[in-house]
N, C-alpha and C. Protein backbone atom coordinates (compact mmCIF):
# COMPACT_ATOMS: atom_id res chain seq x y z
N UNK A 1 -11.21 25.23 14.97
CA UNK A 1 -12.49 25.92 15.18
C UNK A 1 -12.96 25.61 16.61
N UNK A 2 -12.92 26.46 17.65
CA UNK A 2 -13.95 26.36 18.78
C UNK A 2 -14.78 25.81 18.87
N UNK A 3 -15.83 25.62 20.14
CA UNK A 3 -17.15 24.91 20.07
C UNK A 3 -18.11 26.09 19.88
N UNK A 4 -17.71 27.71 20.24
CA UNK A 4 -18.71 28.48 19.74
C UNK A 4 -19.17 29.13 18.29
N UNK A 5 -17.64 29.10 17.60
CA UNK A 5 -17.39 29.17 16.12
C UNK A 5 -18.41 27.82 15.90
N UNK A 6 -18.18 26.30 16.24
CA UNK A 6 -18.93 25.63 15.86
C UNK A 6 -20.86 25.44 15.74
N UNK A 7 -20.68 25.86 17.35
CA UNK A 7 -22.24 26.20 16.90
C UNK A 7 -22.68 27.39 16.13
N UNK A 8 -22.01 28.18 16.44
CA UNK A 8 -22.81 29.41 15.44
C UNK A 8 -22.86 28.84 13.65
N UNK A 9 -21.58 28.30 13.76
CA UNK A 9 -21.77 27.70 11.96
C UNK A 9 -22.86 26.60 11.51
N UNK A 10 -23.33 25.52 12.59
CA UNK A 10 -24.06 24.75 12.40
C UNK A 10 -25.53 25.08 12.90
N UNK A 11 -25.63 26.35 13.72
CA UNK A 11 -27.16 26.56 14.59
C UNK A 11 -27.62 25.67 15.53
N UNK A 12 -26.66 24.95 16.51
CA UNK A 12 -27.15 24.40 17.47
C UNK A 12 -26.03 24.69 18.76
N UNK A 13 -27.06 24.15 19.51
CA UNK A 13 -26.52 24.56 21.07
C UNK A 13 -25.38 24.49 21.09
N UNK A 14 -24.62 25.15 21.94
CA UNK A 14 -23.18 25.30 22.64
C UNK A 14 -22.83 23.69 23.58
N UNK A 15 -23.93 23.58 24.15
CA UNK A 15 -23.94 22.34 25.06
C UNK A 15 -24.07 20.47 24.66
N UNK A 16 -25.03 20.82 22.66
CA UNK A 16 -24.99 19.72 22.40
C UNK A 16 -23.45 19.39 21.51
N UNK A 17 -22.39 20.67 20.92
CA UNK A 17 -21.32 20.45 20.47
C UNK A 17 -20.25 19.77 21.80
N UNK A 18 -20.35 20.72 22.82
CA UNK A 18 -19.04 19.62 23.95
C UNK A 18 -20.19 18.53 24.14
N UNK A 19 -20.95 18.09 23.63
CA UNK A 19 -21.52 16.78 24.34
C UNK A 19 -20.88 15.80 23.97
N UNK A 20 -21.68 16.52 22.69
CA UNK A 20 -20.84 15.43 21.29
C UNK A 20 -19.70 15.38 21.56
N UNK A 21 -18.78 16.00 21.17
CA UNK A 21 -17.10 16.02 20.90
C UNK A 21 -16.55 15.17 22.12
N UNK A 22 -17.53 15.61 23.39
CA UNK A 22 -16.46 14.76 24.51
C UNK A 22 -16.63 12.87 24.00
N UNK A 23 -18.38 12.57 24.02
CA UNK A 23 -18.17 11.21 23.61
C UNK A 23 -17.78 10.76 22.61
N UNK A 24 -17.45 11.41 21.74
CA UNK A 24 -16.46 11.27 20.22
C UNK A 24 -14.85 10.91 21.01
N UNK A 25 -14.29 11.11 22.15
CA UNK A 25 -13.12 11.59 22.86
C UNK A 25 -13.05 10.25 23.85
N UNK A 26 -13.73 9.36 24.26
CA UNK A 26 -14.34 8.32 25.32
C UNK A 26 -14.56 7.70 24.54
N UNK A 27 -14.47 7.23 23.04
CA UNK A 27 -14.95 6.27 22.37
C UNK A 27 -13.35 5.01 22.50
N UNK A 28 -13.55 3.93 22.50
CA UNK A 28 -12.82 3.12 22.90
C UNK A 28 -11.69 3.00 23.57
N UNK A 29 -12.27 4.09 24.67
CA UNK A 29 -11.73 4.31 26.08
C UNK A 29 -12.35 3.32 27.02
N UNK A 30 -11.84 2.74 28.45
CA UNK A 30 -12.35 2.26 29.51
C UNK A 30 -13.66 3.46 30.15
N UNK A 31 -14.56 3.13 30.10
CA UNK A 31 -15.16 4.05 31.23
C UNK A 31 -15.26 3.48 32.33
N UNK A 32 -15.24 4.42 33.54
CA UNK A 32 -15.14 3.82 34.84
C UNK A 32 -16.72 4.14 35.24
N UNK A 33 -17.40 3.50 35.83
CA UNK A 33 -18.92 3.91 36.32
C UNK A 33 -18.94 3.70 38.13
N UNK A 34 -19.79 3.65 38.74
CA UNK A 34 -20.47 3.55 39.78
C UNK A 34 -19.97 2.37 40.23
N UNK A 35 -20.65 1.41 39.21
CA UNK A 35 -21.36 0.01 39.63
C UNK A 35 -20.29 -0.71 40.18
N UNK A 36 -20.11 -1.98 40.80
CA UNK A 36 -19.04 -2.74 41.72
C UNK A 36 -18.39 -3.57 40.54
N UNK A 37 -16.87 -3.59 40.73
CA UNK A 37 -16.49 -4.99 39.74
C UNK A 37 -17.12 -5.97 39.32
N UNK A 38 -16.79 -6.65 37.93
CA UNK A 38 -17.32 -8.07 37.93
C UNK A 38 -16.90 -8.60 38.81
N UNK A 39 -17.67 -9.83 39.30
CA UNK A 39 -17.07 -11.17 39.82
C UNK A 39 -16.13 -11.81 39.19
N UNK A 40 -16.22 -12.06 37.67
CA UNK A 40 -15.63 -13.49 37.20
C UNK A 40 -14.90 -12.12 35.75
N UNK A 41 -13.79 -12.84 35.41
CA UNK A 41 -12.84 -12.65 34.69
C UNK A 41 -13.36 -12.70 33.15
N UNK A 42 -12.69 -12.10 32.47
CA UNK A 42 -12.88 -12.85 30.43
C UNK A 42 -12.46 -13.96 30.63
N UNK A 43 -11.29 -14.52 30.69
CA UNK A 43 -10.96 -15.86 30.90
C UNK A 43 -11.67 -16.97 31.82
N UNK A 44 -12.29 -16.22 33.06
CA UNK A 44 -13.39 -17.42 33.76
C UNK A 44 -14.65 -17.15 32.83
N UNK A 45 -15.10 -16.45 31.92
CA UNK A 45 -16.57 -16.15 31.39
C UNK A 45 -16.16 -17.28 30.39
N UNK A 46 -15.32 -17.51 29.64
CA UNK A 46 -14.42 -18.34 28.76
C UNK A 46 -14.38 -19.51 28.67
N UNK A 47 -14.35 -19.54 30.05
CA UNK A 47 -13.93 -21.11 30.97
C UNK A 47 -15.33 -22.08 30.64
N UNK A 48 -16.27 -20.88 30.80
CA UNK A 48 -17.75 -21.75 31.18
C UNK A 48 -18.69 -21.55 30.25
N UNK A 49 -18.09 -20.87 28.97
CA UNK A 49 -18.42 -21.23 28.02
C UNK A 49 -18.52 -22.50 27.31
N UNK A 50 -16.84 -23.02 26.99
CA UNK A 50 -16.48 -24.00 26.90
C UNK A 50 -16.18 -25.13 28.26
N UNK A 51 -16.99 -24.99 29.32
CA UNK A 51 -17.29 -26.36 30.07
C UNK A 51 -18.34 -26.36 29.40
N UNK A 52 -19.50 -25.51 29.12
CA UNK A 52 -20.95 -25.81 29.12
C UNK A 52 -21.28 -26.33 27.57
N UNK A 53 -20.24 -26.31 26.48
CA UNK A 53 -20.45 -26.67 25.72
C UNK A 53 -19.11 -28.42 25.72
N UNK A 54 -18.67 -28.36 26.34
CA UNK A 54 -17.84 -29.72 25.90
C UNK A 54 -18.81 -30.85 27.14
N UNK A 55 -19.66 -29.99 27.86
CA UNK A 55 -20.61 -31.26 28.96
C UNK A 55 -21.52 -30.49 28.83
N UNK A 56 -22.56 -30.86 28.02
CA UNK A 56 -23.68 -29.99 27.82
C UNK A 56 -24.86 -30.46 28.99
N UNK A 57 -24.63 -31.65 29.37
CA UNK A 57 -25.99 -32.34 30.36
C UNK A 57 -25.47 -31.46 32.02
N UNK A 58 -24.24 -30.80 31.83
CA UNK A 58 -23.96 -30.23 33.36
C UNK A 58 -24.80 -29.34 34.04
N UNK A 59 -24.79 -28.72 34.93
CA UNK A 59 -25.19 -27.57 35.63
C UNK A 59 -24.60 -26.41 35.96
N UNK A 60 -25.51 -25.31 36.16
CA UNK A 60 -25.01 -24.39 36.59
C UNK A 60 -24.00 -24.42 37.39
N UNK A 61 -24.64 -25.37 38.83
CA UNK A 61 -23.68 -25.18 40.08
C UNK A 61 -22.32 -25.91 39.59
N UNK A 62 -22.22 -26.63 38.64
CA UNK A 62 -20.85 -27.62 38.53
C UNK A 62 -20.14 -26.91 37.74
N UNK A 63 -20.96 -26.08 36.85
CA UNK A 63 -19.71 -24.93 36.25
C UNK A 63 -18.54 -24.23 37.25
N UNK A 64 -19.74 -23.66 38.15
CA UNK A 64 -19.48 -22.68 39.01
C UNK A 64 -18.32 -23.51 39.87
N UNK A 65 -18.34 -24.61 40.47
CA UNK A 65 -17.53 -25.07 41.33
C UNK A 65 -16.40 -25.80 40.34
N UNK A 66 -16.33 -25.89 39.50
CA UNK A 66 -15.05 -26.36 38.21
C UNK A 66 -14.46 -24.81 37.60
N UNK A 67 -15.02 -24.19 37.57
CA UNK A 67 -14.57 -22.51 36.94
C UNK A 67 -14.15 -21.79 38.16
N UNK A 68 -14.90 -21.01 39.37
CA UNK A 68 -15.04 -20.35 40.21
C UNK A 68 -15.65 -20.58 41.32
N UNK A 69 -15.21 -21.27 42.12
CA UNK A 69 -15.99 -21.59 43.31
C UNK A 69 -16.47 -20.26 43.75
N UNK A 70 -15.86 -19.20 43.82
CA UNK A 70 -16.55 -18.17 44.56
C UNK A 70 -17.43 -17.60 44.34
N UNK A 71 -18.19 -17.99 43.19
CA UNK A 71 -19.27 -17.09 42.69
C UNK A 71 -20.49 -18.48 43.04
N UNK A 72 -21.76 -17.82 42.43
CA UNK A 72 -23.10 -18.17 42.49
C UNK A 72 -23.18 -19.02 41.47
N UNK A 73 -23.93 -19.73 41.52
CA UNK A 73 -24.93 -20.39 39.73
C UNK A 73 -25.66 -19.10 39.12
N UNK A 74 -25.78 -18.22 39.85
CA UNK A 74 -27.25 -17.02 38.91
C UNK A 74 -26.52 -16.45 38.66
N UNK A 75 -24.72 -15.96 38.81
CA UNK A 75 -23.66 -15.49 37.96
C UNK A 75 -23.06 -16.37 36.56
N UNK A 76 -22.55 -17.65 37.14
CA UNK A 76 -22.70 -18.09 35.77
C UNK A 76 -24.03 -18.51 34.92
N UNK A 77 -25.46 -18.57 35.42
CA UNK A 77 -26.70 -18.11 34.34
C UNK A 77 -26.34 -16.77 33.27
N UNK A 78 -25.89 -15.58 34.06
CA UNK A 78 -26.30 -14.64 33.67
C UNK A 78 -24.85 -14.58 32.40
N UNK A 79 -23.48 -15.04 32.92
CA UNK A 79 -22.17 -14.68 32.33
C UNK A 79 -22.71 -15.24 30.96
N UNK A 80 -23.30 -16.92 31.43
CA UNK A 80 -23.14 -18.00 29.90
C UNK A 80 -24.78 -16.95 29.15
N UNK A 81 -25.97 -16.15 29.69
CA UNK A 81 -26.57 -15.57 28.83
C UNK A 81 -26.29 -14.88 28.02
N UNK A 82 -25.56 -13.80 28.54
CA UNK A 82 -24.71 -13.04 27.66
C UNK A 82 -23.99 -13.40 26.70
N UNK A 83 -23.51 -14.46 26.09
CA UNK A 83 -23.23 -15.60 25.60
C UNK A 83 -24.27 -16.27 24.43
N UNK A 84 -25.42 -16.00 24.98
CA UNK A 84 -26.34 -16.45 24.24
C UNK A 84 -26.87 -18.09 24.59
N UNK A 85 -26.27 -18.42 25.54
CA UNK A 85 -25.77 -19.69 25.76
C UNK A 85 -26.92 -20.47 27.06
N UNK A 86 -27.80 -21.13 27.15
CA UNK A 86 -28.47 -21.33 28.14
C UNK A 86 -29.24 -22.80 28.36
N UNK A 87 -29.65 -22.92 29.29
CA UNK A 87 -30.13 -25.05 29.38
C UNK A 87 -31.34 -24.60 28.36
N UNK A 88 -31.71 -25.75 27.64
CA UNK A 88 -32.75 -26.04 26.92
C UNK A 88 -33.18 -27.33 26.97
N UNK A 89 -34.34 -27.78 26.76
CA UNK A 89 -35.16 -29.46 27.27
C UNK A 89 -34.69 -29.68 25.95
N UNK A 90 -33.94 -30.96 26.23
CA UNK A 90 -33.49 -31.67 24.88
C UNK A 90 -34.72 -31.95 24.44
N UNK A 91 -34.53 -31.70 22.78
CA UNK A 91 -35.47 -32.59 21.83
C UNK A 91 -35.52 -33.73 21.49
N UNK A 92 -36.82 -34.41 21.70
CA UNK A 92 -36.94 -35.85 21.44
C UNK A 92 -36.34 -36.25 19.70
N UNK A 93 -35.86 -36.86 19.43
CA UNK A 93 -35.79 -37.50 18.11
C UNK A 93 -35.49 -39.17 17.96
N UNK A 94 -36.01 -39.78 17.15
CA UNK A 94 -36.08 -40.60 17.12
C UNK A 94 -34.43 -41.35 16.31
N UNK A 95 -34.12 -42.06 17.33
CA UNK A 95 -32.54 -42.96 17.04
C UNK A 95 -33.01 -43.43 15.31
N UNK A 96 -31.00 -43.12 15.08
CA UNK A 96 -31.17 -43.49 13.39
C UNK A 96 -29.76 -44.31 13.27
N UNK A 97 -29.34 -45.36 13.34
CA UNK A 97 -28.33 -45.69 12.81
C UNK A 97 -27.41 -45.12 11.09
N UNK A 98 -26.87 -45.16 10.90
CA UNK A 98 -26.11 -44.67 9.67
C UNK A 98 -26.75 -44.95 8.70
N UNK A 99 -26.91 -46.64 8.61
CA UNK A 99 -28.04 -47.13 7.27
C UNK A 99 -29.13 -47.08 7.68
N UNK A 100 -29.95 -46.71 8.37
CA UNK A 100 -31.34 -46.44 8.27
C UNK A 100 -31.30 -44.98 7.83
N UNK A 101 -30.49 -44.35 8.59
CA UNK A 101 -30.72 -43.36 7.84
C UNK A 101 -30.38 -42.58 6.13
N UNK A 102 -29.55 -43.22 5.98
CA UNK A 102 -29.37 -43.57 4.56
C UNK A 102 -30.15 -44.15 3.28
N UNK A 103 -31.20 -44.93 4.47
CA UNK A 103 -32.10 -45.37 3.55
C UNK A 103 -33.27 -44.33 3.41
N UNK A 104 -33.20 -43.86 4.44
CA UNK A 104 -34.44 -42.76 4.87
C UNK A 104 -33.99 -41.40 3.63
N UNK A 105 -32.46 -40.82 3.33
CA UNK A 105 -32.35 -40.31 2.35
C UNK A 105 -32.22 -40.80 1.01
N UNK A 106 -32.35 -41.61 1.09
CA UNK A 106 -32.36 -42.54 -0.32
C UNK A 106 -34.17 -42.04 -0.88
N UNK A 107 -34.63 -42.72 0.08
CA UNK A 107 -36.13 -42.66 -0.34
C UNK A 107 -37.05 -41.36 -0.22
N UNK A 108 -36.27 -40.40 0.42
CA UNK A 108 -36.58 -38.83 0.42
C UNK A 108 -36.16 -38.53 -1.35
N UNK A 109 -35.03 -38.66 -1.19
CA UNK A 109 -34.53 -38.25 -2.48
C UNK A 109 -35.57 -38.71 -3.94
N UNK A 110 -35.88 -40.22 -4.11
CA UNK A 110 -36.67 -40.62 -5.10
C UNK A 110 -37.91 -40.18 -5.04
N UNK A 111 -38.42 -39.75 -4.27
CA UNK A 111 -39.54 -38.95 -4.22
C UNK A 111 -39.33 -37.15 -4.31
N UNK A 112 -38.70 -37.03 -4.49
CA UNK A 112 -38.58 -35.51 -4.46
C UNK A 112 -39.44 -34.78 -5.33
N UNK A 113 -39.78 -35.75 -6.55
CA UNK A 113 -40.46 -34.80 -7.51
C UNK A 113 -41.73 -34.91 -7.56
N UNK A 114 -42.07 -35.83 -6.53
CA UNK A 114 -43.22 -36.11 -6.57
C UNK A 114 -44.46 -34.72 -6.31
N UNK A 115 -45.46 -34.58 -7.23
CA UNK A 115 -46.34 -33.85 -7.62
C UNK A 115 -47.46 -34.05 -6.39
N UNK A 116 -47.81 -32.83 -5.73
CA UNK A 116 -48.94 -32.61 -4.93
C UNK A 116 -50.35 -33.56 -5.19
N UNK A 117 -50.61 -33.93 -6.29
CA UNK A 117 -51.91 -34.74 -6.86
C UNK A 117 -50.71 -35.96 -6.40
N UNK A 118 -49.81 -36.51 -6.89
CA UNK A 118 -48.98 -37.99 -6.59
C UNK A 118 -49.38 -38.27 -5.06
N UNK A 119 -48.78 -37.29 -4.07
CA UNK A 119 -48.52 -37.80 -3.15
C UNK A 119 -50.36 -37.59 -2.31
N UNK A 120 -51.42 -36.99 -2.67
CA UNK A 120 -52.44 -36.98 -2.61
C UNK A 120 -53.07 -38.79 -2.93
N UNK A 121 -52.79 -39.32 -3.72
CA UNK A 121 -53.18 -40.39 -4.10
C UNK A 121 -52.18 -41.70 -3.70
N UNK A 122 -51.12 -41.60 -3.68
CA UNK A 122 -50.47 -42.46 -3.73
C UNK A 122 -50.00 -43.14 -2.38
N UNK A 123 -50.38 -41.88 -1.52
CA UNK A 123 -48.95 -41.64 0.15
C UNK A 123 -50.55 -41.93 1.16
N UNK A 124 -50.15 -42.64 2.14
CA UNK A 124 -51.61 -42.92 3.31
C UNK A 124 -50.07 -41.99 4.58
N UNK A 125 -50.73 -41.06 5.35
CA UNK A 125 -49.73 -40.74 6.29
C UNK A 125 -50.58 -41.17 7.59
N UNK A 126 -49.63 -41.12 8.96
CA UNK A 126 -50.23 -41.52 9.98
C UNK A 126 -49.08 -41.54 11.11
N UNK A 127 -49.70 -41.66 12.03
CA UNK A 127 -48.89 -41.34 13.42
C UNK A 127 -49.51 -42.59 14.62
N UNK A 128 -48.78 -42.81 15.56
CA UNK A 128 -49.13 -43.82 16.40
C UNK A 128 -48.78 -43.25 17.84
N UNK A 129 -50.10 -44.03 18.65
CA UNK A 129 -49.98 -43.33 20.47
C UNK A 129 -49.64 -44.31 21.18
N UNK A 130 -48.46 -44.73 22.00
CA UNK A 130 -48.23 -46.03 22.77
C UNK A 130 -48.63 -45.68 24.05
N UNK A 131 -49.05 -46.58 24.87
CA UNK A 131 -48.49 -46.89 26.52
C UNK A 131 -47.83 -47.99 26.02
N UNK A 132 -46.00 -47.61 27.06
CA UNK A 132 -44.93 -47.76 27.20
C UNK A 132 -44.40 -48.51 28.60
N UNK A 133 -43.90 -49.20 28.66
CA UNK A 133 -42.72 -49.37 29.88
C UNK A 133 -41.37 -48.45 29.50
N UNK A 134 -41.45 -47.49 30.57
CA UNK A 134 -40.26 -46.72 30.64
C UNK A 134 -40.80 -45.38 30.32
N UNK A 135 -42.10 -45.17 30.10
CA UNK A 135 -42.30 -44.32 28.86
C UNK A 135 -42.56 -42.64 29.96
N UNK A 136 -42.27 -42.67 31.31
CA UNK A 136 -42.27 -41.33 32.19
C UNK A 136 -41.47 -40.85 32.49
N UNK A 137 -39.71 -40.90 32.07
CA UNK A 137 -38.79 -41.14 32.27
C UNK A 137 -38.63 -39.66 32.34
N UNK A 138 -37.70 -38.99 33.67
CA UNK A 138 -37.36 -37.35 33.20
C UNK A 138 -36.40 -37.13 31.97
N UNK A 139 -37.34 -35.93 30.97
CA UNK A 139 -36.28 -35.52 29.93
C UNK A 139 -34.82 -34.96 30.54
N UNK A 140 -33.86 -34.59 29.73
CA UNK A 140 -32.95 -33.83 29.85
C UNK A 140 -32.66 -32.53 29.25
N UNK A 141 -31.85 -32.11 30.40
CA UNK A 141 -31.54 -30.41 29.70
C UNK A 141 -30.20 -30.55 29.29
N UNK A 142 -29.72 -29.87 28.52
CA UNK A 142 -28.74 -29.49 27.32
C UNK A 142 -28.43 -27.88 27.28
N UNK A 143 -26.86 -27.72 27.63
CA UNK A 143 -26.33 -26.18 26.79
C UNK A 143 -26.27 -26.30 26.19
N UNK A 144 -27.34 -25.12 25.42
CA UNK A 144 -27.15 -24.85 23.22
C UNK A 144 -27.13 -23.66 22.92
N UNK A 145 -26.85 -23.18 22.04
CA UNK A 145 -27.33 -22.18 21.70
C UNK A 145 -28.36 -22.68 20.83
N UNK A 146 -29.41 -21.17 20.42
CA UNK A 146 -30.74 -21.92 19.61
C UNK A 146 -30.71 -22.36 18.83
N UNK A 147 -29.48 -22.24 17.56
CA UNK A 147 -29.42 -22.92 15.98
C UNK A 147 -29.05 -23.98 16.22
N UNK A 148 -28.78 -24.65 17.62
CA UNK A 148 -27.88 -26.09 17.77
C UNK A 148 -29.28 -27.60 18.10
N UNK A 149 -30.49 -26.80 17.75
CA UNK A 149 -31.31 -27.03 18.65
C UNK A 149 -31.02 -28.72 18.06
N UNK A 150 -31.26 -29.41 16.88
CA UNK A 150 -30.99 -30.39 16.31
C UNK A 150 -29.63 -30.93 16.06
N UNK A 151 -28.99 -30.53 16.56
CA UNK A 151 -27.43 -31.11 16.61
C UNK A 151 -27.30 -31.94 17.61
N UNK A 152 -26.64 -33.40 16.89
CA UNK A 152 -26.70 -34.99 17.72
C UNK A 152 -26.34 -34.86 19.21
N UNK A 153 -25.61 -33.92 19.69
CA UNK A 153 -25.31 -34.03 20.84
C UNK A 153 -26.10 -33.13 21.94
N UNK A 154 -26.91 -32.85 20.85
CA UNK A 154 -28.22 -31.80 21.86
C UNK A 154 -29.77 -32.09 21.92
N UNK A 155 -29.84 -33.62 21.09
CA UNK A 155 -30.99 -34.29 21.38
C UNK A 155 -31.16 -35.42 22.21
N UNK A 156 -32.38 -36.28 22.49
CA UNK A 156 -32.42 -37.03 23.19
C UNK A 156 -33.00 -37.88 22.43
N UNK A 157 -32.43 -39.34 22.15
CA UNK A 157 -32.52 -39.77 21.01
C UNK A 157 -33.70 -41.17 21.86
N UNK A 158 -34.57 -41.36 20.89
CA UNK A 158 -35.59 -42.15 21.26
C UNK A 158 -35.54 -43.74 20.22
N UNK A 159 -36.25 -44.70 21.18
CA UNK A 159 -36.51 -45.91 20.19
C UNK A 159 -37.03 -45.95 19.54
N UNK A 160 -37.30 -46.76 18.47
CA UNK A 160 -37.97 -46.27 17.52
C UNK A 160 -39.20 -47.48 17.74
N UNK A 161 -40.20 -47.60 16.84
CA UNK A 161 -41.56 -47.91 17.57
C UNK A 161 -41.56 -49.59 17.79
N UNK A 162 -40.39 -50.24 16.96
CA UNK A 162 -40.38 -51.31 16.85
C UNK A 162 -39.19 -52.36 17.96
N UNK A 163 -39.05 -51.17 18.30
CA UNK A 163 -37.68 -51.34 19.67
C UNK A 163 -38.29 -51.28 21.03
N UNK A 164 -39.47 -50.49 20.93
CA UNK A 164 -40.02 -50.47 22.31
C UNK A 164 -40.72 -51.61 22.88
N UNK A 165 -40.70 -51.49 24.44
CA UNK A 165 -41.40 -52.43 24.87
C UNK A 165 -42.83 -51.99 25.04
N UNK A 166 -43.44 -52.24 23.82
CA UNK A 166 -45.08 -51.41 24.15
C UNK A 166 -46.18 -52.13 24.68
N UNK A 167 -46.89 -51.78 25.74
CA UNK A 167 -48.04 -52.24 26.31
C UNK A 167 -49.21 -52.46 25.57
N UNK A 168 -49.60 -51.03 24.46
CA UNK A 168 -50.44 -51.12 23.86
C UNK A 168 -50.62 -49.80 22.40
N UNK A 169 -50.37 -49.91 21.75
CA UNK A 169 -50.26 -48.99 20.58
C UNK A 169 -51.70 -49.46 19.78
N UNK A 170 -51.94 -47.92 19.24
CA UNK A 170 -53.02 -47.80 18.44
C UNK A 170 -52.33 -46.64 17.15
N UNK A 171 -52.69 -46.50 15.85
CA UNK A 171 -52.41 -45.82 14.71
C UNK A 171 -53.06 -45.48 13.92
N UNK A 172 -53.22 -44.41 13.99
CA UNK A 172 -54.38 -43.02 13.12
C UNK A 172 -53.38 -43.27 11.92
N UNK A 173 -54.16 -43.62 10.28
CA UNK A 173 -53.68 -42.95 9.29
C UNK A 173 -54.76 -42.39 8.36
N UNK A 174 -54.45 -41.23 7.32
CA UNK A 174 -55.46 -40.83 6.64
C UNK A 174 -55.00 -40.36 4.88
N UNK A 175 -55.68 -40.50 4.00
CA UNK A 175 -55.30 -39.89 2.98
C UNK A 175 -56.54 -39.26 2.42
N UNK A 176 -56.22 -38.78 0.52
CA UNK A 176 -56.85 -38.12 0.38
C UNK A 176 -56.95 -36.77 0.36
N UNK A 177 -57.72 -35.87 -0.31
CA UNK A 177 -57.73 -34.26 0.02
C UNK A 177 -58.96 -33.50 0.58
N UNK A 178 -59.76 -34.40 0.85
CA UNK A 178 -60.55 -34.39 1.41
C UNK A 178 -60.84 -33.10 2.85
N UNK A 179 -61.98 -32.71 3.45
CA UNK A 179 -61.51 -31.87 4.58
C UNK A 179 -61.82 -32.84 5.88
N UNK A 180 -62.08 -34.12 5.71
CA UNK A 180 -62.84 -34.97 6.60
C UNK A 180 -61.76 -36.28 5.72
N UNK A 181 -60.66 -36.29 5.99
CA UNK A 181 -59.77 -37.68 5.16
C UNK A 181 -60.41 -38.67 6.52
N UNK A 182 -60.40 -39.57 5.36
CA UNK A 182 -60.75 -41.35 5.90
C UNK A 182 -59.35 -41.67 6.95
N UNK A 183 -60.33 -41.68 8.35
CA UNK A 183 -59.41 -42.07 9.26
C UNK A 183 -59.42 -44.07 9.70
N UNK A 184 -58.19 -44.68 9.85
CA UNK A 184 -58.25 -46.02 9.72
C UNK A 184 -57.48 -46.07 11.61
N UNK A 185 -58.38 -46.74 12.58
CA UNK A 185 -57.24 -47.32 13.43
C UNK A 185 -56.97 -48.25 13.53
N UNK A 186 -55.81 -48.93 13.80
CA UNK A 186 -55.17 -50.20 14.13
C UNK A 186 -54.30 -50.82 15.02
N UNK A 187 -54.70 -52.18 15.62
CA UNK A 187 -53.65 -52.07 16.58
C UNK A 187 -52.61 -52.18 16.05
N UNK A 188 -51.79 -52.92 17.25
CA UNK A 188 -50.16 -53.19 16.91
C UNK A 188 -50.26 -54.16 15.71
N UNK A 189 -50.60 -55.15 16.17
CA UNK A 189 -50.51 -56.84 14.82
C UNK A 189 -50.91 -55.98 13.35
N UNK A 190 -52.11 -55.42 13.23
CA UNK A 190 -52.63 -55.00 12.22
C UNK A 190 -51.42 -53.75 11.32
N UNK A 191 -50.97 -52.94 12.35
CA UNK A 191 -50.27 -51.97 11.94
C UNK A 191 -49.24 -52.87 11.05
N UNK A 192 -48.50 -53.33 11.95
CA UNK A 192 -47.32 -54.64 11.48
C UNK A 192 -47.79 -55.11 10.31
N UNK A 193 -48.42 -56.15 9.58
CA UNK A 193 -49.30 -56.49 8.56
C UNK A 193 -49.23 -55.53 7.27
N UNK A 194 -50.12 -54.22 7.64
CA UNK A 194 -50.48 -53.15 6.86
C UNK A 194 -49.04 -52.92 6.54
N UNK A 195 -48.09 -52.05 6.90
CA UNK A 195 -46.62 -51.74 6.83
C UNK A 195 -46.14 -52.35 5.62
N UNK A 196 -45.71 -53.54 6.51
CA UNK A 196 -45.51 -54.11 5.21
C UNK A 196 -45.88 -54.45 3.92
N UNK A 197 -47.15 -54.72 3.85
CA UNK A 197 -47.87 -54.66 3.12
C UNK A 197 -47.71 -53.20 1.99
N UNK A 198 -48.03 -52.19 2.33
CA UNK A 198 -47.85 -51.36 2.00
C UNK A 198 -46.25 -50.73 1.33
N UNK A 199 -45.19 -51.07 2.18
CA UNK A 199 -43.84 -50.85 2.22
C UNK A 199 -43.03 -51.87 0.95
C-alpha cells in the first residue's frame, strides 16, 4: 500500500504518513547530527564510573587525569551524571562496632511490640549538644548514587558521645504525651548517673 492509498484509508495527511514511516525506518539506526563528537569513549565513561565508585573520597580532576588526561573535570561531572552518579556530603553516623550493634538489634527487636501508651509511659527520649575538641573538622564528599546514601563506605562515621573529648555537654530529655512534655537538663556527670540508672 502507498503512502497515498495510506492516507486516504486512514484520513490523515500525506506528510504525517512519510513522517512516521521514515522514523519507524531510523529506529535503532546510528543517527548522525550536527553536534561535535564525544570527548571520552563507552569504555573511558566506564572507566570513571568504576574509579569513582572503587575511591569514592576522589575527585573530579583525579578521575580525569587516571581515565583521560585530555578532557576537563566538567566532562567527567557531566559523563559520571548521566550515570546518575555524583559527590554527595557524607552522612554523619555514629561508629558501631559489630557487638554494639548487635546489642542495639537485640533491644530494637524486644521492644518491637511495644504499644504507643507503653512507650508513652515507660521510654524518657532525649538528645545531647557538646562543645568538642576536634569538633570543626571539614566533612567529606563521597561518589554515590542516592539509594547508597547509608552504605558503610559512604558515611562518615562519628564517636560516639562517650569517646569524645568533650569540653562541655548538656542533655534535653522529655516524656509523656503531653503538648508541653517535661523537659529535664543535665550535665555530663548527671547524664552519666541518670543512664545508668535508668539503663
Amino acid at each position: 500500500m502507498g503512502y497515498q492509498q495510506i492516507s486516504d484509508y486512514l484520513n490523515i495527511p500525506l506528510t504525517t504518513v512519510k513522517d512516521t514511516i521514515s522514523k519507524k525506518d531510523l529506529e535503532g539506526k546510528e543517527r548522525r547530527g550536527r553536534g561535535r563528537n564525544p570527548k571520552t569513549t563507552k569504555l573511558q565513561d566506564d572507566a570513571m564510573v568504576e574509579e569513582a565508585l572503587e575511591n569514592r573520597n576522589t575527585t573530579y580532576f583525579e578521575i580525569a587525569e587516571k581515565v583521560a588526561p585530555n578532557i576537563s573535570s566538567m566532562t567527567v561531572r557531566r559523563r559520571l551524571a548521566q550515570k546518575h552518579l555524583k559527590k554527595w556530603l557524607a552522612q554523619e553516623r555514629v561508629h558501631l562496632d559489630e557487638d554494639l550493634a548487635q546489642e542495639r538489634l537485640e533491644w530494637a527487636l524486644a521492644h518491637r511490640h511495644w504499644t504507643r501508651e507503653m512507650w508513652s509511659r515507660k521510654a524518657m527520649w532525649g538528645d545531647e549538644v557538646a562543645v568538642q575538641r576536634g569538633g570543626g573538622k571539614r566533612r567529606k564528599w563521597v561518589f554515590r548514587y542516592p539509594k547508597e546514601k547509608w552504605n558503610r563506605d559512604c558515611v562518615e562515621p562519628t564517636a560516639r558521645v562517650r569517646e569524645r573529648k568533650i569540653g562541655q555537654m548538656m542533655t534535653g530529655c522529655f516524656y509523656g504525651q503531653c503538648n508541653n512534655p517535661t523537659q529535664v537538663w543535665l550535665s555530663m556527670r548527671q547524664v552519666t548517673n541518670y543512664l545508668h540508672g535508668f539503663c
